[in-house]
PDB file of N, CA and C in Angstrom:
ATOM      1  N   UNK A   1     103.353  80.521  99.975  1.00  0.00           N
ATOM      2  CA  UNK A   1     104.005  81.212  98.878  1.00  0.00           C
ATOM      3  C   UNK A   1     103.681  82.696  98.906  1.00  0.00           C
ATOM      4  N   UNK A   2     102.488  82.963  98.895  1.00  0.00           N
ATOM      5  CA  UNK A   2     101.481  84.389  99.301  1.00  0.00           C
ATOM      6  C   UNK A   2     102.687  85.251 100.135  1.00  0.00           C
ATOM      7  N   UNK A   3     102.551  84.491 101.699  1.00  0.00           N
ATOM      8  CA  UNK A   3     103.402  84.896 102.864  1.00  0.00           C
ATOM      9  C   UNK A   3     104.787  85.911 102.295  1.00  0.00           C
ATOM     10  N   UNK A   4     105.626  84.473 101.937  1.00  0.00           N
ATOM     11  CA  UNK A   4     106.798  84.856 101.535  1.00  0.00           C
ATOM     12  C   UNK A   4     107.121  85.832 100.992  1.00  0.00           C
ATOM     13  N   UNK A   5     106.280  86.135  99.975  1.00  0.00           N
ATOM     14  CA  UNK A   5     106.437  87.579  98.589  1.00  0.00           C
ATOM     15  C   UNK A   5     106.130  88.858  99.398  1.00  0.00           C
ATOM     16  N   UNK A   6     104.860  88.508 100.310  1.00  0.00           N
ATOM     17  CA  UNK A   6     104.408  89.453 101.061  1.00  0.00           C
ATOM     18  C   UNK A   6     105.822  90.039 102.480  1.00  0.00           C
ATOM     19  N   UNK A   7     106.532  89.114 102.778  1.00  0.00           N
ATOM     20  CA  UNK A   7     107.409  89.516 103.710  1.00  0.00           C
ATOM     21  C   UNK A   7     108.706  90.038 102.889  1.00  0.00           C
ATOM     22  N   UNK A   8     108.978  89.213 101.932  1.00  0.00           N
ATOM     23  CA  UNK A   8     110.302  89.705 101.234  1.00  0.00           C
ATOM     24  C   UNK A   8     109.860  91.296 100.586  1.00  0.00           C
ATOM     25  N   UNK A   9     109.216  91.291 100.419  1.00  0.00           N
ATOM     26  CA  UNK A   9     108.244  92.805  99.810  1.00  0.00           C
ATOM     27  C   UNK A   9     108.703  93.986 100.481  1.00  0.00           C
ATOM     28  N   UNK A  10     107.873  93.530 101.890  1.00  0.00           N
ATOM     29  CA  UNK A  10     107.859  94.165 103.068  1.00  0.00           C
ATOM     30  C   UNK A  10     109.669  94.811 103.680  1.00  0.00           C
ATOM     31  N   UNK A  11     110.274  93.619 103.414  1.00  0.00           N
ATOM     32  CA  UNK A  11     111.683  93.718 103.658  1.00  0.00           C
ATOM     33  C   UNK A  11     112.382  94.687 102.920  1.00  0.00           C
ATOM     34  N   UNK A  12     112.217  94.997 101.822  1.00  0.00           N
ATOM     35  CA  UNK A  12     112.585  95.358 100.332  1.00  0.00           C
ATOM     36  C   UNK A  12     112.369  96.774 100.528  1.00  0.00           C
ATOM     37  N   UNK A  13     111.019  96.948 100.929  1.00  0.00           N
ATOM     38  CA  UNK A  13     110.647  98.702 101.173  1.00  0.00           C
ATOM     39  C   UNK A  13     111.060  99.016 102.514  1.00  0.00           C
ATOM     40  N   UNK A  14     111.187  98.013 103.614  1.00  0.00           N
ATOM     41  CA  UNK A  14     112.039  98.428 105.005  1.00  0.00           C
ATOM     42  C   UNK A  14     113.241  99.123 104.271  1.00  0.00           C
ATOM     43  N   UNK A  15     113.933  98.097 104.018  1.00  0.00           N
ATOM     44  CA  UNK A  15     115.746  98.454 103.535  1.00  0.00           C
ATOM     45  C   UNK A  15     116.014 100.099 102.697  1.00  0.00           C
ATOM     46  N   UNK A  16     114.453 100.258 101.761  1.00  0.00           N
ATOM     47  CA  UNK A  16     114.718 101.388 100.730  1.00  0.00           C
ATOM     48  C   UNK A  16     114.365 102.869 102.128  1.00  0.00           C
ATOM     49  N   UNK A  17     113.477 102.480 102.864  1.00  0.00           N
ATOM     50  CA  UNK A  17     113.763 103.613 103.819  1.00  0.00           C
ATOM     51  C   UNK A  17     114.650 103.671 104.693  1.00  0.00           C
ATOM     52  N   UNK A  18     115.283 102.457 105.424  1.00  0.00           N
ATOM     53  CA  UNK A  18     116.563 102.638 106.236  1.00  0.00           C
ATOM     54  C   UNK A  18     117.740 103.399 105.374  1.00  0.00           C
ATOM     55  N   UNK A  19     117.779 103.026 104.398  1.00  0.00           N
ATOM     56  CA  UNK A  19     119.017 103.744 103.452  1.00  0.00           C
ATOM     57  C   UNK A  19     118.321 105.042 103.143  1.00  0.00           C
ATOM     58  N   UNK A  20     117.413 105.738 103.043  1.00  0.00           N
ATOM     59  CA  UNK A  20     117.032 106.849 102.723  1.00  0.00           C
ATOM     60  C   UNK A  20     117.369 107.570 104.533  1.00  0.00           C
ATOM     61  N   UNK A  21     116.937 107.171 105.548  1.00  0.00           N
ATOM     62  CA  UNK A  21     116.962 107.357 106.583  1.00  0.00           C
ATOM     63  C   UNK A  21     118.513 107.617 107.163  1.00  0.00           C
ATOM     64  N   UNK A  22     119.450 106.746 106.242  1.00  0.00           N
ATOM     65  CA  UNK A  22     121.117 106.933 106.985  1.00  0.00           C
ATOM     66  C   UNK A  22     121.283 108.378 105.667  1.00  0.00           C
ATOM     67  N   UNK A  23     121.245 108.163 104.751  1.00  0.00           N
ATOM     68  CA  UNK A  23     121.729 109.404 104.080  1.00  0.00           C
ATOM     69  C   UNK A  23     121.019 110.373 104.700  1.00  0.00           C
ATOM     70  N   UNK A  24     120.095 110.769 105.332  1.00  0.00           N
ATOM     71  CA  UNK A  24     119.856 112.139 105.628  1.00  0.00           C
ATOM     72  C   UNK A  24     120.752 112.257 106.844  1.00  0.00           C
ATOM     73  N   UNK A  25     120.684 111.004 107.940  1.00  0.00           N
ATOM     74  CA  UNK A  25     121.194 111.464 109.596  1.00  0.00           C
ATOM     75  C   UNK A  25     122.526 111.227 109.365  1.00  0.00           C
ATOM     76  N   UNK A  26     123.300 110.818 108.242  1.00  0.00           N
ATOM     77  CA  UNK A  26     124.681 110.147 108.526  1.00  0.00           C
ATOM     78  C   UNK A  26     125.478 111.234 107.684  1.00  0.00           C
ATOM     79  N   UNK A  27     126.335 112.370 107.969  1.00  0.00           N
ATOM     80  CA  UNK A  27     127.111 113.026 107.352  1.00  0.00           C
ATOM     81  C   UNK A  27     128.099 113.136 107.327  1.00  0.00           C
ATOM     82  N   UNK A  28     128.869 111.769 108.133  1.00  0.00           N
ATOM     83  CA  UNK A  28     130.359 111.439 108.440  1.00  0.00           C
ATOM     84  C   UNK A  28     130.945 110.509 107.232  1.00  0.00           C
ATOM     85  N   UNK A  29     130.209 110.017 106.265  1.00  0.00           N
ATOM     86  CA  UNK A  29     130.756 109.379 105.245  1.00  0.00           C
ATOM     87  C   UNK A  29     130.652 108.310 105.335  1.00  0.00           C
ATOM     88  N   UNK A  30     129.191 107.442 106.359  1.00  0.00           N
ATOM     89  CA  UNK A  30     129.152 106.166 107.043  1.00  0.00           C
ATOM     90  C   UNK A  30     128.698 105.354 105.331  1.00  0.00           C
ATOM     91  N   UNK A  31     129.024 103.999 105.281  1.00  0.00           N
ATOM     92  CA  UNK A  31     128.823 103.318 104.567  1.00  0.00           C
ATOM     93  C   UNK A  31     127.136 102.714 104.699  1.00  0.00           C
ATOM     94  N   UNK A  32     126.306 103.034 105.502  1.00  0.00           N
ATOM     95  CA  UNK A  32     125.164 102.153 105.973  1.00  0.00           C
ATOM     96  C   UNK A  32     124.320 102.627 105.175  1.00  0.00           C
ATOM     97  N   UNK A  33     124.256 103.428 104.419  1.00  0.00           N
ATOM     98  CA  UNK A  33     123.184 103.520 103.156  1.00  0.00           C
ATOM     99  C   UNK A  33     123.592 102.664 102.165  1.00  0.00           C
ATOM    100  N   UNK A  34     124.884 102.093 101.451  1.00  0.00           N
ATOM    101  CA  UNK A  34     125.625 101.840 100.507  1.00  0.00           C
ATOM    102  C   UNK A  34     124.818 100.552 101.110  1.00  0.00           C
ATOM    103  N   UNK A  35     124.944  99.738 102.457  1.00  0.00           N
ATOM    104  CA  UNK A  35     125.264  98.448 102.586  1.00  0.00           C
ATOM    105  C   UNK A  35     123.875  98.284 102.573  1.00  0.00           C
ATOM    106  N   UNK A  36     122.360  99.331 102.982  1.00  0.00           N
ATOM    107  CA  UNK A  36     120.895  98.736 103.378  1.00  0.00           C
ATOM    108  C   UNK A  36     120.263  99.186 101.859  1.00  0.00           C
ATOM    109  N   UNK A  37     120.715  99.745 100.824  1.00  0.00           N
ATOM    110  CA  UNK A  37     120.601  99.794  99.518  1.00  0.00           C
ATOM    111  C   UNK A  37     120.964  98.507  98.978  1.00  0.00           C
ATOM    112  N   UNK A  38     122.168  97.971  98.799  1.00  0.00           N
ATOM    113  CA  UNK A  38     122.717  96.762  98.856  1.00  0.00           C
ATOM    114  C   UNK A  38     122.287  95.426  98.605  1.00  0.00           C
ATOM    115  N   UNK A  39     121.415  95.874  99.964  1.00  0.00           N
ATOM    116  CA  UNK A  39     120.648  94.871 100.756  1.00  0.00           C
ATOM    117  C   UNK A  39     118.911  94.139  99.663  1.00  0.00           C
ATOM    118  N   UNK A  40     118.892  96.013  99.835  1.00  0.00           N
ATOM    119  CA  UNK A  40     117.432  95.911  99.178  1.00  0.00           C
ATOM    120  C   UNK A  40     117.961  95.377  97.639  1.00  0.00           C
ATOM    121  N   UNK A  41     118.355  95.189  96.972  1.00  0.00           N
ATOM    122  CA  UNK A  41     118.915  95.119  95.078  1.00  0.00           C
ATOM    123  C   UNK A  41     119.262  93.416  95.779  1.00  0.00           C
ATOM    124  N   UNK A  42     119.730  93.178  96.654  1.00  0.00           N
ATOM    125  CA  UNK A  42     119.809  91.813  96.669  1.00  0.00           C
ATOM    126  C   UNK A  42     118.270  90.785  97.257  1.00  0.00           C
ATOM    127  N   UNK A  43     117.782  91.345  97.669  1.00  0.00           N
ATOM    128  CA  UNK A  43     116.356  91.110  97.882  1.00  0.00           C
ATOM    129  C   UNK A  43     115.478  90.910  96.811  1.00  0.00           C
ATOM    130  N   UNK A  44     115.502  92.051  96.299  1.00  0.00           N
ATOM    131  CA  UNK A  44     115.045  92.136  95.107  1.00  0.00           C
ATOM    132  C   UNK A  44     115.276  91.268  93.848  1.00  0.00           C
ATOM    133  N   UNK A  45     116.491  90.842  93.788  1.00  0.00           N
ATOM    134  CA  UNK A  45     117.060  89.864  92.565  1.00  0.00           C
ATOM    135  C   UNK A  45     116.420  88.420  93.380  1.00  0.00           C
ATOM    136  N   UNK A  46     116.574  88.231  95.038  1.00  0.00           N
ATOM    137  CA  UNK A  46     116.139  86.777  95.141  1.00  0.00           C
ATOM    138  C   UNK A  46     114.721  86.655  95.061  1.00  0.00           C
ATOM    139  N   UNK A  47     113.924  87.923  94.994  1.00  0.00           N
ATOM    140  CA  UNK A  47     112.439  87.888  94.925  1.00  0.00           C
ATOM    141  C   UNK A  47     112.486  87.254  93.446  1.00  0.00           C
ATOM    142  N   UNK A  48     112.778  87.962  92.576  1.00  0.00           N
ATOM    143  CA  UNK A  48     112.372  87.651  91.003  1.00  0.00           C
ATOM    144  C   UNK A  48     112.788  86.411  90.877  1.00  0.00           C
ATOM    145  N   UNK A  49     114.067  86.119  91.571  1.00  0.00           N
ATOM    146  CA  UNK A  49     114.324  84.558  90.979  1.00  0.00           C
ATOM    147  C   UNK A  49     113.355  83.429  92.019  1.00  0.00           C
ATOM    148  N   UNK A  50     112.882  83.914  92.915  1.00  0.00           N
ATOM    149  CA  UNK A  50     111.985  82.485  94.029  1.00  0.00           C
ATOM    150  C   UNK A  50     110.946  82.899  92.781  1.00  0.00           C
ATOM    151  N   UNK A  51     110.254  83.934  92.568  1.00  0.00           N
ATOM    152  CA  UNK A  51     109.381  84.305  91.604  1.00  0.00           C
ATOM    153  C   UNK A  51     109.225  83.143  90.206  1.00  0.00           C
ATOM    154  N   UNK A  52     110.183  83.229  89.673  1.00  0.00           N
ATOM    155  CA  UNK A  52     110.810  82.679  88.386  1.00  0.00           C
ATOM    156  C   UNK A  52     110.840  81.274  89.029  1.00  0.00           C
ATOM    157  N   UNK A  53     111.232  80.263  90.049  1.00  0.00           N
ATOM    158  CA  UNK A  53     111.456  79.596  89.912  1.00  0.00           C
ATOM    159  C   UNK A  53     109.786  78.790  90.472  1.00  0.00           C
ATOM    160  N   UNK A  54     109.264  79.819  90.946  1.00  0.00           N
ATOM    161  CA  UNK A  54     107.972  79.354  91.499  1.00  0.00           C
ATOM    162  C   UNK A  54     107.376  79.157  90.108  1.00  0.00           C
ATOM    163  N   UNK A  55     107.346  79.889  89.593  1.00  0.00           N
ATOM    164  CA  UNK A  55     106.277  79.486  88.264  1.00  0.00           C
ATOM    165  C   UNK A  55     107.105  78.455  87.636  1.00  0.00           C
ATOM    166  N   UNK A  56     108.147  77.995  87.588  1.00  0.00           N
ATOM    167  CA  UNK A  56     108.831  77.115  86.670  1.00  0.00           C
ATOM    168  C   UNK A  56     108.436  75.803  87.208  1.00  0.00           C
ATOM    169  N   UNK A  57     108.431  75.335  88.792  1.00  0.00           N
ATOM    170  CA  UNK A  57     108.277  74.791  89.189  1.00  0.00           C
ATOM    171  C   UNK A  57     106.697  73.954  89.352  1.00  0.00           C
ATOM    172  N   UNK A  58     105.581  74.918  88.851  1.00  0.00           N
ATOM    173  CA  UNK A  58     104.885  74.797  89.625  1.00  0.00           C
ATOM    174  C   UNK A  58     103.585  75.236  90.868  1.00  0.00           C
ATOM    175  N   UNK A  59     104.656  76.206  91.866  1.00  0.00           N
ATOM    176  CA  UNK A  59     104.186  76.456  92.713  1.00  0.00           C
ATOM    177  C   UNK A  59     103.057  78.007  93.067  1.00  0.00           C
ATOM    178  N   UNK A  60     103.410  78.291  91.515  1.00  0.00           N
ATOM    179  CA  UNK A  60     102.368  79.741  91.257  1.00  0.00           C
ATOM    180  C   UNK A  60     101.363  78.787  90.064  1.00  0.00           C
ATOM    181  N   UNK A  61      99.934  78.725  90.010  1.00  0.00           N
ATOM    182  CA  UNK A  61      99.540  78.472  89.121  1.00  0.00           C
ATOM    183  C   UNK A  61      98.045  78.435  88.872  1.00  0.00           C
ATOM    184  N   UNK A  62      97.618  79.391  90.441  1.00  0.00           N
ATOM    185  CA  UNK A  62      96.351  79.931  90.804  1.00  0.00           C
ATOM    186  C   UNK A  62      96.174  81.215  89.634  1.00  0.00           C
ATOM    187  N   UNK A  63      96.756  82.208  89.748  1.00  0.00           N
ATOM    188  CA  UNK A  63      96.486  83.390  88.983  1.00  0.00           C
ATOM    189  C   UNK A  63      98.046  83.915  88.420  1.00  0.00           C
ATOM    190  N   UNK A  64      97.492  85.000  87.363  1.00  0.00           N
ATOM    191  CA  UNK A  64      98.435  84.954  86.617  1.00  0.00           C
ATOM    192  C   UNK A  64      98.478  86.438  86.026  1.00  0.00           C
TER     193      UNK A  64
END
């Protein structure tokens, strides 16, 4: 469970610098910040809900 949060995390702040990274190099009007922003807000919503469903379930119940 640890793992998971720790990689989706990890993923979450990848995506927020790839999209910071296309808006500076991309000045042709490329969509790839729009889509790795995107990315990260959808990450983010499935973190809170594995989150949410971990404690509902159960599977968080070491610390709090």
């Amino acid at each position: 469970m640890r793992y998971v949060v720790i990689v989706v995390f990890i993923a979450i702040v990848a995506s927020l610098f790839s999209a910071l990274f296309f808006v500076y190099r991309d000045r042709s009007g490329s969509t790839r910040a729009l889509k790795a922003l995107a990315l990260r807000v959808g990450l983010s919503v499935a973190l809170f809900a594995f989150l949410m469903l971990g404690y509902y379930f159960g599977w968080i119940h070491d610390r709090l």
